[in-house]
N, C-alpha and C. Protein backbone atom coordinates (compact mmCIF):
# COMPACT_ATOMS: atom_id res chain seq x y z
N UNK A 1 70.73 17.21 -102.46
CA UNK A 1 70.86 16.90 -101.04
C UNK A 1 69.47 16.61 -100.48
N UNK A 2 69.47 15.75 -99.77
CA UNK A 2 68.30 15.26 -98.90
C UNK A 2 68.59 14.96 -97.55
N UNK A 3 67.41 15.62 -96.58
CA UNK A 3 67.92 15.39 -95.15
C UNK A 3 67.21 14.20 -94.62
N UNK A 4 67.55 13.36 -93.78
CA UNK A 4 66.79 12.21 -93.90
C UNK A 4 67.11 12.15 -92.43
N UNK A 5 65.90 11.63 -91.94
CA UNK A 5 65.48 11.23 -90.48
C UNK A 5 65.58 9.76 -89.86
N UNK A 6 66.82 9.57 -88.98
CA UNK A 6 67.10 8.29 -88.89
C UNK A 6 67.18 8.17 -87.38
N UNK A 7 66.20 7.12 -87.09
CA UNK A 7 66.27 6.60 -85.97
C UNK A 7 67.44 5.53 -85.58
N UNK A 8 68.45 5.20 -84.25
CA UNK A 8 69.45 4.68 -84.12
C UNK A 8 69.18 3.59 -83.06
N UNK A 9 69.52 2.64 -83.20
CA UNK A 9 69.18 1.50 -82.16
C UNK A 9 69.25 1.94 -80.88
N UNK A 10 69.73 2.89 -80.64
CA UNK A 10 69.62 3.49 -79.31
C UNK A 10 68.21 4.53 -79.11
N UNK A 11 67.17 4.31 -79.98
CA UNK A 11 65.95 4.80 -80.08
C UNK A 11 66.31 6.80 -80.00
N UNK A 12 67.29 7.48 -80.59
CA UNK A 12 67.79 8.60 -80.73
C UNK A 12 67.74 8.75 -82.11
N UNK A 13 66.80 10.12 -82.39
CA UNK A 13 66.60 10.34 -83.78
C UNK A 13 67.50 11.45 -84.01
N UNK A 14 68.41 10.93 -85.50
CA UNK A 14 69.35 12.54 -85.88
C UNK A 14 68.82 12.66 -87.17
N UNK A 15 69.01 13.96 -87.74
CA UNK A 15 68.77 14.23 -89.12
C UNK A 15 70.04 14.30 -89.56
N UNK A 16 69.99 13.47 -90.99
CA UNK A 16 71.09 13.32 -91.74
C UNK A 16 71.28 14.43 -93.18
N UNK A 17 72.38 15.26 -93.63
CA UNK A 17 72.12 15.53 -95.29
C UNK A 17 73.03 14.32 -95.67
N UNK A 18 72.35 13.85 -96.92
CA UNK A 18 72.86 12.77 -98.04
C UNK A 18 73.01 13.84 -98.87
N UNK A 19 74.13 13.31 -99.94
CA UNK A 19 74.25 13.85 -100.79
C UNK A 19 73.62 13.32 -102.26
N UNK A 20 72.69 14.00 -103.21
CA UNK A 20 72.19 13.10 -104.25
C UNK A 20 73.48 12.47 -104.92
N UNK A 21 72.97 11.29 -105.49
CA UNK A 21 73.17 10.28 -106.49
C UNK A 21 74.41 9.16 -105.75
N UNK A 22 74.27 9.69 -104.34
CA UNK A 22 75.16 8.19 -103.34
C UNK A 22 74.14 7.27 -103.01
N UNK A 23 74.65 6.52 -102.80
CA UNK A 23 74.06 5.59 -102.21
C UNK A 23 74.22 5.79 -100.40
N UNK A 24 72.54 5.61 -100.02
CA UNK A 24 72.09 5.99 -98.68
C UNK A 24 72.95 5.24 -97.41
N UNK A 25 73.38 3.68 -98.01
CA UNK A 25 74.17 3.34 -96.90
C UNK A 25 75.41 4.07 -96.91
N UNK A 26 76.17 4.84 -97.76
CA UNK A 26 77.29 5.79 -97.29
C UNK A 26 77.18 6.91 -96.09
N UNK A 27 75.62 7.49 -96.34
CA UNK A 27 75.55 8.32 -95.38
C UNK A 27 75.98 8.16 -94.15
N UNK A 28 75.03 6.98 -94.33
CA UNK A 28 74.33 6.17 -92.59
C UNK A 28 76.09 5.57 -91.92
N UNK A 29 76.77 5.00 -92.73
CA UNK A 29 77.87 4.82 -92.45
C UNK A 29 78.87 5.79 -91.91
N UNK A 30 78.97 6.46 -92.99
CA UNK A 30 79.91 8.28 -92.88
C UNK A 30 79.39 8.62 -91.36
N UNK A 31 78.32 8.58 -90.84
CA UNK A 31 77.96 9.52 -89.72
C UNK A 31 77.72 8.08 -88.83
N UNK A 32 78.37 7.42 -88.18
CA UNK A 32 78.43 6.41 -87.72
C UNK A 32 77.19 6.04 -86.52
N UNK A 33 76.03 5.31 -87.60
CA UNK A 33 75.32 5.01 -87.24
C UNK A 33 74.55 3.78 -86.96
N UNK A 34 75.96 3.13 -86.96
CA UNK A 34 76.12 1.36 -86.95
C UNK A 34 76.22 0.31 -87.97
N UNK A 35 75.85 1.22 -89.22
CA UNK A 35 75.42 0.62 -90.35
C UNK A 35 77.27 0.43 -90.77
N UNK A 36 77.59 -0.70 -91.16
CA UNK A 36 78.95 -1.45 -91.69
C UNK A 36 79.04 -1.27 -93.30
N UNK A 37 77.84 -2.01 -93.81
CA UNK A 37 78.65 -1.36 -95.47
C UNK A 37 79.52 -2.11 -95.80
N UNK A 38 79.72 -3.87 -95.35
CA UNK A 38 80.47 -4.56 -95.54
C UNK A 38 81.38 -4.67 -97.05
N UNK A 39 80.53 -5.23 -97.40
CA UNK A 39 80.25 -5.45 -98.75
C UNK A 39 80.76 -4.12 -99.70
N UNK A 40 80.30 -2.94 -99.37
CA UNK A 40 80.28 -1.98 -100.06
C UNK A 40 79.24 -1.74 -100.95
N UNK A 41 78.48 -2.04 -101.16
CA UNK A 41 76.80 -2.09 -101.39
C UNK A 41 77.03 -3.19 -102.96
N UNK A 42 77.39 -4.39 -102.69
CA UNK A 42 76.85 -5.21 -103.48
C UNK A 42 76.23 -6.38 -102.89
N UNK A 43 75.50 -6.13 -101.81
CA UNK A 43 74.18 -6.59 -101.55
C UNK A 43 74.62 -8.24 -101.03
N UNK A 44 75.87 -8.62 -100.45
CA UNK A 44 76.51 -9.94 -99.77
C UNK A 44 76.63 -9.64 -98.14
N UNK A 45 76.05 -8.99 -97.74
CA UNK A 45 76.69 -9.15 -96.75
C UNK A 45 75.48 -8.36 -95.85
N UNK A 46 74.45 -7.49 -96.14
CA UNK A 46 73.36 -7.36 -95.20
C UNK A 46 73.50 -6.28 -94.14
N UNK A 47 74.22 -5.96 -94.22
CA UNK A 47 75.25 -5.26 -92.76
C UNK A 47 74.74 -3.36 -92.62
N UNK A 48 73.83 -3.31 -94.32
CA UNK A 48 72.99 -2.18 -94.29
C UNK A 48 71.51 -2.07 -93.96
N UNK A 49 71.55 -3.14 -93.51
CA UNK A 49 69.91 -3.24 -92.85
C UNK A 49 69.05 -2.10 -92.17
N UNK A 50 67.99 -1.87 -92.92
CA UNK A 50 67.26 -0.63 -92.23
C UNK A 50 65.77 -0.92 -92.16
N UNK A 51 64.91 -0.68 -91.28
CA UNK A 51 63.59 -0.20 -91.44
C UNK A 51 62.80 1.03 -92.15
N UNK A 52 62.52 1.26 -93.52
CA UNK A 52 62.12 2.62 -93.89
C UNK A 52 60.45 2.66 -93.26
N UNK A 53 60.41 3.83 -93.05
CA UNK A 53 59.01 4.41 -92.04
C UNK A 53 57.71 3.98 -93.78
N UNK A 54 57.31 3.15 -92.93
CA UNK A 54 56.07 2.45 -94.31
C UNK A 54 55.51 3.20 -94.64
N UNK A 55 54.97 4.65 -94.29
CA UNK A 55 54.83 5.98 -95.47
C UNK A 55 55.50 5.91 -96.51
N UNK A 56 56.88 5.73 -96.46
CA UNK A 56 57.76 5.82 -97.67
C UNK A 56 57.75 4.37 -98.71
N UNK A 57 57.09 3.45 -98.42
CA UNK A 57 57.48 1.78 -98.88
C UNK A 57 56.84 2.27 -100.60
N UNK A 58 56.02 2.56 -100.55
CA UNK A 58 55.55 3.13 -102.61
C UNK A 58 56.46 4.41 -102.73
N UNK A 59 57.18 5.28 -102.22
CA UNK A 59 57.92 6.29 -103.13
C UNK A 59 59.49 5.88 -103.50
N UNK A 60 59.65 4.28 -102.72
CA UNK A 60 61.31 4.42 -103.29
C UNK A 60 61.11 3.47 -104.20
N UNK A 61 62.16 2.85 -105.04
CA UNK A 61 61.81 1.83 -106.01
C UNK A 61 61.67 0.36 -105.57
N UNK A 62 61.03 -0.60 -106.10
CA UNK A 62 60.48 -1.61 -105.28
C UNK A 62 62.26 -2.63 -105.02
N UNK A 63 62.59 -3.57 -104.64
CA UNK A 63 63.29 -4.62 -104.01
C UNK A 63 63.69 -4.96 -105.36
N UNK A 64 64.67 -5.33 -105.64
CA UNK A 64 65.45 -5.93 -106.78
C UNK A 64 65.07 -7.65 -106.13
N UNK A 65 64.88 -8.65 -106.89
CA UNK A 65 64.95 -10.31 -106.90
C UNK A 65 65.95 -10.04 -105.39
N UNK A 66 67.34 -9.24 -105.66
CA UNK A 66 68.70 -9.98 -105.27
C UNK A 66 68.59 -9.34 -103.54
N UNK A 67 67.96 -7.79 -103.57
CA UNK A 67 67.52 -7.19 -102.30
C UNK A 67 66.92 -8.38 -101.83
N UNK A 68 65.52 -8.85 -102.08
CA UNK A 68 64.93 -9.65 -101.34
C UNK A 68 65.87 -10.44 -100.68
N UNK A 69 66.29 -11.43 -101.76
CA UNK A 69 67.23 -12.86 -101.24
C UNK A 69 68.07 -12.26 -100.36
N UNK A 70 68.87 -11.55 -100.18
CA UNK A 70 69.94 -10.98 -99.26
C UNK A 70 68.42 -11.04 -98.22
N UNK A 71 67.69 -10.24 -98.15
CA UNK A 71 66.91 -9.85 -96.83
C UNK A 71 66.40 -10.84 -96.11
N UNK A 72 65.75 -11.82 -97.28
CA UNK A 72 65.65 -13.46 -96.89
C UNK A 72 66.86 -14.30 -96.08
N UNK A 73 68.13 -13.90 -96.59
CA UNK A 73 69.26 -14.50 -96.07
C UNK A 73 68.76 -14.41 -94.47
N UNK A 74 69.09 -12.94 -94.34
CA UNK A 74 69.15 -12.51 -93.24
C UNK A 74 67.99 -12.56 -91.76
N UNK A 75 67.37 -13.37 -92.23
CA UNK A 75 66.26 -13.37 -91.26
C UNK A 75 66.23 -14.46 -90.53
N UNK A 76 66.96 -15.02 -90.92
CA UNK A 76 67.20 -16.18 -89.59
C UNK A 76 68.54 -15.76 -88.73
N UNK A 77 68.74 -13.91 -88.58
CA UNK A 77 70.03 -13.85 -87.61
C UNK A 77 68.75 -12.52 -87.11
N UNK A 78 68.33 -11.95 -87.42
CA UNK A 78 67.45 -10.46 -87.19
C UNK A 78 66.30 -10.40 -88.21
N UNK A 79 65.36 -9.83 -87.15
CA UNK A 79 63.84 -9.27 -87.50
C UNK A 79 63.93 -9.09 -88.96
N UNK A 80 63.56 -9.28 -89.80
CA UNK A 80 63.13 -8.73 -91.25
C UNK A 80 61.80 -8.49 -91.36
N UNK A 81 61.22 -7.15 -91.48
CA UNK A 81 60.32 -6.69 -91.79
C UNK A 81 59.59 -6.06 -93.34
N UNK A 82 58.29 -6.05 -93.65
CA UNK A 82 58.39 -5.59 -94.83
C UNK A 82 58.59 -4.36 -95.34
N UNK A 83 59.02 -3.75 -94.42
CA UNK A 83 59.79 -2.56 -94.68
C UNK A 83 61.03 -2.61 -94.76
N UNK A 84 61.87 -3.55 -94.80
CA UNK A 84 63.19 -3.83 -94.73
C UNK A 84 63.56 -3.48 -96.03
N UNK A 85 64.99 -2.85 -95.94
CA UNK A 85 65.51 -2.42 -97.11
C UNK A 85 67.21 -2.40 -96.59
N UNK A 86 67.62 -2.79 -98.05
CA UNK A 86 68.66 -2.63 -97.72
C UNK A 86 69.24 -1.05 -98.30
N UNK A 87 69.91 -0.26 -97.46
CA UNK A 87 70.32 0.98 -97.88
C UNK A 87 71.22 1.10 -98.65
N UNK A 88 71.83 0.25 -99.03
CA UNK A 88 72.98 0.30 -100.29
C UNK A 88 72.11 0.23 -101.37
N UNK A 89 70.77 -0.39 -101.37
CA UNK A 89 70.09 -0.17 -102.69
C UNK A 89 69.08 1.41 -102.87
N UNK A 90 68.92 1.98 -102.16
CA UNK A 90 68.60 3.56 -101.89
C UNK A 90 69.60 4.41 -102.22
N UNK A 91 69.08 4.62 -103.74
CA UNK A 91 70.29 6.03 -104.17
C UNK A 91 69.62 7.41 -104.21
N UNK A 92 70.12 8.23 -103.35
CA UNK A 92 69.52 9.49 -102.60
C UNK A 92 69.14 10.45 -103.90
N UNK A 93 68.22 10.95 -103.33
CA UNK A 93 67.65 12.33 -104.69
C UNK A 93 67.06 13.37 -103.86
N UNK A 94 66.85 14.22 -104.22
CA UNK A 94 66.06 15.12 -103.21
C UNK A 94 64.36 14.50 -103.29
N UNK A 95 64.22 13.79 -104.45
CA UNK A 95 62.84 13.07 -103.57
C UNK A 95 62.85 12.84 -102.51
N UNK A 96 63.96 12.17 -101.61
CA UNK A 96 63.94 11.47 -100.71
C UNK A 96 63.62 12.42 -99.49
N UNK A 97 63.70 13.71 -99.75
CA UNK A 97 63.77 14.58 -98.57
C UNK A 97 62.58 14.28 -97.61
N UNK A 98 63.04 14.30 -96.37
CA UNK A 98 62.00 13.61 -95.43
C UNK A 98 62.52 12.53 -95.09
N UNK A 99 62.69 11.34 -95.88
CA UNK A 99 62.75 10.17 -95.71
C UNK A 99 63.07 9.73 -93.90
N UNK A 100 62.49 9.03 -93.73
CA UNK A 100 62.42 8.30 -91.99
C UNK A 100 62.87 6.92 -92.02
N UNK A 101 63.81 6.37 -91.44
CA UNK A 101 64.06 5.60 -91.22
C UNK A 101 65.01 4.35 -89.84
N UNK A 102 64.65 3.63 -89.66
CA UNK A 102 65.20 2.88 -88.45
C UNK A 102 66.49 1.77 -88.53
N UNK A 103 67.17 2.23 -88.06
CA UNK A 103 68.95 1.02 -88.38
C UNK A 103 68.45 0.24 -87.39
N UNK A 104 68.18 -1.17 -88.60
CA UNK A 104 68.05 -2.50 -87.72
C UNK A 104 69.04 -3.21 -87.18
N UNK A 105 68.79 -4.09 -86.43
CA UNK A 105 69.83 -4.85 -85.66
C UNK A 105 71.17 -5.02 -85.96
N UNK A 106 72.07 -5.31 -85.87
CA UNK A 106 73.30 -6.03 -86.26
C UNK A 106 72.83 -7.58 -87.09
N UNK A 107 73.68 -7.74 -87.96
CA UNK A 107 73.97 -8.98 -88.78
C UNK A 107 75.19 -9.62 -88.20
């Protein structure tokens, strides 16, 4: 389990527990925090868009080719930053404990 610190487009920070070895956009979803999860985390549809707090950008694993391109997709509808991640590719560990992060715009 990891508790993770998520800021909500309504600039309201909650702490989340994830459970290890899910994937982070379930959390964010489960506790309805705008995040859709279209797709179901195979990375078509963008709809898990997050900002991770750039402290964290070297402790999670870097962008898969296919993360990018999805994130690339998406930047001609919302901000893409280089902290952008998509949370369906964040599979929770108790490393993550701490983790900070911001639910970006709607797709």
């Amino acid at each position: 389990m990891a508790v993770v610190r998520v800021t909500g487009r309504d600039g309201v920070e909650r702490m989340l527990d994830a459970a290890n070895g899910s994937q982070l956009m379930d959390t964010l979803r489960d506790a309805n925090t705008g995040i859709d999860g279209t797709c179901g985390g195979m990375m078509s549809c963008g709809t898990c868009h997050v900002y991770v707090d750039p402290a964290w950008g070297d402790k999670l694993p870097p962008k898969s080719d296919d993360e990018q391109m999805m994130l690339d997709a998406i930047g001609e509808l919302v901000e893409v930053r280089p902290n952008s991640r998509l949370s369906c590719q964040i599979q929770v560990s108790a490393a993550l404990e701490g983790l900070e992060l911001e639910i970006a715009p709607p797709v």
